[in-house]
Protein backbone atom coordinates (compact mmCIF):
# COMPACT_ATOMS: atom_id res chain seq x y z
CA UNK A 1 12.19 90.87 -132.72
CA UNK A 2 9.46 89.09 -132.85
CA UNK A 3 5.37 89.69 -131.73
CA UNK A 4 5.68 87.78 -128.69
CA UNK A 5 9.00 88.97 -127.57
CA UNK A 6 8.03 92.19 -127.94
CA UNK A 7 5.16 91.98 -125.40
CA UNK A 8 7.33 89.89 -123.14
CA UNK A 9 9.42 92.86 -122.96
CA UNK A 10 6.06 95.09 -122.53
CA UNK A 11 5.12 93.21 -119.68
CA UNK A 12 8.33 93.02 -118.17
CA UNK A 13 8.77 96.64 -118.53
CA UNK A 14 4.94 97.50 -116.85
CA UNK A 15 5.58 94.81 -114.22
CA UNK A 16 9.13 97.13 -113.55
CA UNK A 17 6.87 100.32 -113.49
CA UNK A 18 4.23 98.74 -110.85
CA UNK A 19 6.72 97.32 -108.31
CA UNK A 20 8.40 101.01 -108.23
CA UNK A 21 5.48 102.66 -107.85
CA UNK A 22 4.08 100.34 -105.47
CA UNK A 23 7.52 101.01 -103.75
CA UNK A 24 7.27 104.11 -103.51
CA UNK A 25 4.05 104.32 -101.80
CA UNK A 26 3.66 101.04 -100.12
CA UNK A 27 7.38 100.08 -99.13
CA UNK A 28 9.25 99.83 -95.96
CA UNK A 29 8.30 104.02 -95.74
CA UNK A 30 5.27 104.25 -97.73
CA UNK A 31 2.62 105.67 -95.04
CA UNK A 32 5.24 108.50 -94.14
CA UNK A 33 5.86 108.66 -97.86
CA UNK A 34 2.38 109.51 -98.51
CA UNK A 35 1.86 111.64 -95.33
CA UNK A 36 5.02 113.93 -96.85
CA UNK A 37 4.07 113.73 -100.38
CA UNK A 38 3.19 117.14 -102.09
CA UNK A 39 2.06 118.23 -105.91
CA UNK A 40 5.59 118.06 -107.32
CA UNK A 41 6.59 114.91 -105.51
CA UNK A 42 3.98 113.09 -107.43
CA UNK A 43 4.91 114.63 -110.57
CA UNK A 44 8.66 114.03 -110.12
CA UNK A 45 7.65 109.83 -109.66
CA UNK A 46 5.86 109.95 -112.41
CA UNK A 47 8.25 111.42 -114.69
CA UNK A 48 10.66 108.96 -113.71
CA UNK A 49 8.47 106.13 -114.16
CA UNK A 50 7.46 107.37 -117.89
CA UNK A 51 11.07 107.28 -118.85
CA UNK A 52 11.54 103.95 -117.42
CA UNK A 53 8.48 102.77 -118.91
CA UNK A 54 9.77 103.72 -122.38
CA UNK A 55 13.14 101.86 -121.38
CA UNK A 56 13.56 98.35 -123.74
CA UNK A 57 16.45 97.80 -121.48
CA UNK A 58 15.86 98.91 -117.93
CA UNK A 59 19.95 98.86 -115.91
CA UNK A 60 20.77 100.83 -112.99
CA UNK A 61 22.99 103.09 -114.92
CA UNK A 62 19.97 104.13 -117.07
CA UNK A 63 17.30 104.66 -114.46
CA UNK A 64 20.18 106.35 -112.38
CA UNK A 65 20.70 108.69 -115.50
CA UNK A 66 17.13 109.28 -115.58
CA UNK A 67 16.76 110.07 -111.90
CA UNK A 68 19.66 112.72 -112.42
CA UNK A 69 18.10 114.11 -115.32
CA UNK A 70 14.38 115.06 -114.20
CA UNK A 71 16.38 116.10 -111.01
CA UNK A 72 17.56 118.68 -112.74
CA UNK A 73 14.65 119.96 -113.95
CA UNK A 74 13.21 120.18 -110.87
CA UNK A 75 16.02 121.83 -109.19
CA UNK A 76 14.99 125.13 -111.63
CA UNK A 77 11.93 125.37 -109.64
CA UNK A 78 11.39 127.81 -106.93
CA UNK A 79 8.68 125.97 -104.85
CA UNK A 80 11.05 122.85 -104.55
CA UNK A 81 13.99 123.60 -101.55
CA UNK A 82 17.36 121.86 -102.33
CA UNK A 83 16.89 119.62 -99.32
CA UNK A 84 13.87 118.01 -100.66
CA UNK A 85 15.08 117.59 -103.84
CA UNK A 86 18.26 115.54 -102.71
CA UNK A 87 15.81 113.25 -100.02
CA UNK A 88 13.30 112.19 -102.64
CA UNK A 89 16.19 112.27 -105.87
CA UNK A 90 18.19 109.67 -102.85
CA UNK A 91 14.92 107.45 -102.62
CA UNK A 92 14.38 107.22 -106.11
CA UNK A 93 17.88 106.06 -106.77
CA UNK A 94 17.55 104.10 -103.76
CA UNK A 95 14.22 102.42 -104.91
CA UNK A 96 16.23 100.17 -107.81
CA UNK A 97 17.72 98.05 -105.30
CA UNK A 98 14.43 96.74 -104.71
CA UNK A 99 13.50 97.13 -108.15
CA UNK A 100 16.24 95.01 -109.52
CA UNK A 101 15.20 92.22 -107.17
CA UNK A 102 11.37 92.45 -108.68
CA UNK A 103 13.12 91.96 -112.41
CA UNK A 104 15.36 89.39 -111.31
């Protein structure tokens, strides 16, 4: 791989992390997302956006793997109830669709 096509695939990979981030907080539910947001929300996102971000290929499979696996994690902890877990673990996994319309 070349110099350039390596920071194509930077950029493409940042852009990726921006429009689910901006998702996240900005979408269709993103003023009750932020109203409902707490410590280990935040953290959760951001996890999941730091494994995407180190992605070269970003598919739904592997950002669906990676939702599942800090999901996990975070179902160890005691502060975070089950319910929570499975609404926000449901929006992340939900959030590709309109992710994989930003990388098309």
């Amino acid at each position: 791989m070349t110099k350039t096509e390596n920071m194509i695939g930077a950029g493409i990979g940042l852009a990726a992390v921006a429009a689910l981030g901006t998702y996240f907080l900005y979408g269709k539910k993103g003023a009750e997302n932020r109203k409902k947001i707490t410590g280990w929300t935040l953290k959760m996102k951001g996890e999941v956006l730091e494994k995407v971000e180190d992605l070269k290929e970003i598919s739904e499979e592997a950002y669906y793997a990676i939702v599942d696996e800090v999901a996990i994690r975070y179902a160890r902890l005691d502060r975070v109830s089950a319910s929570e877990l499975k609404h926000l673990t449901e929006e992340l996994k939900g959030a590709w669709v309109h992710l994989g319309r930003q990388l098309r």
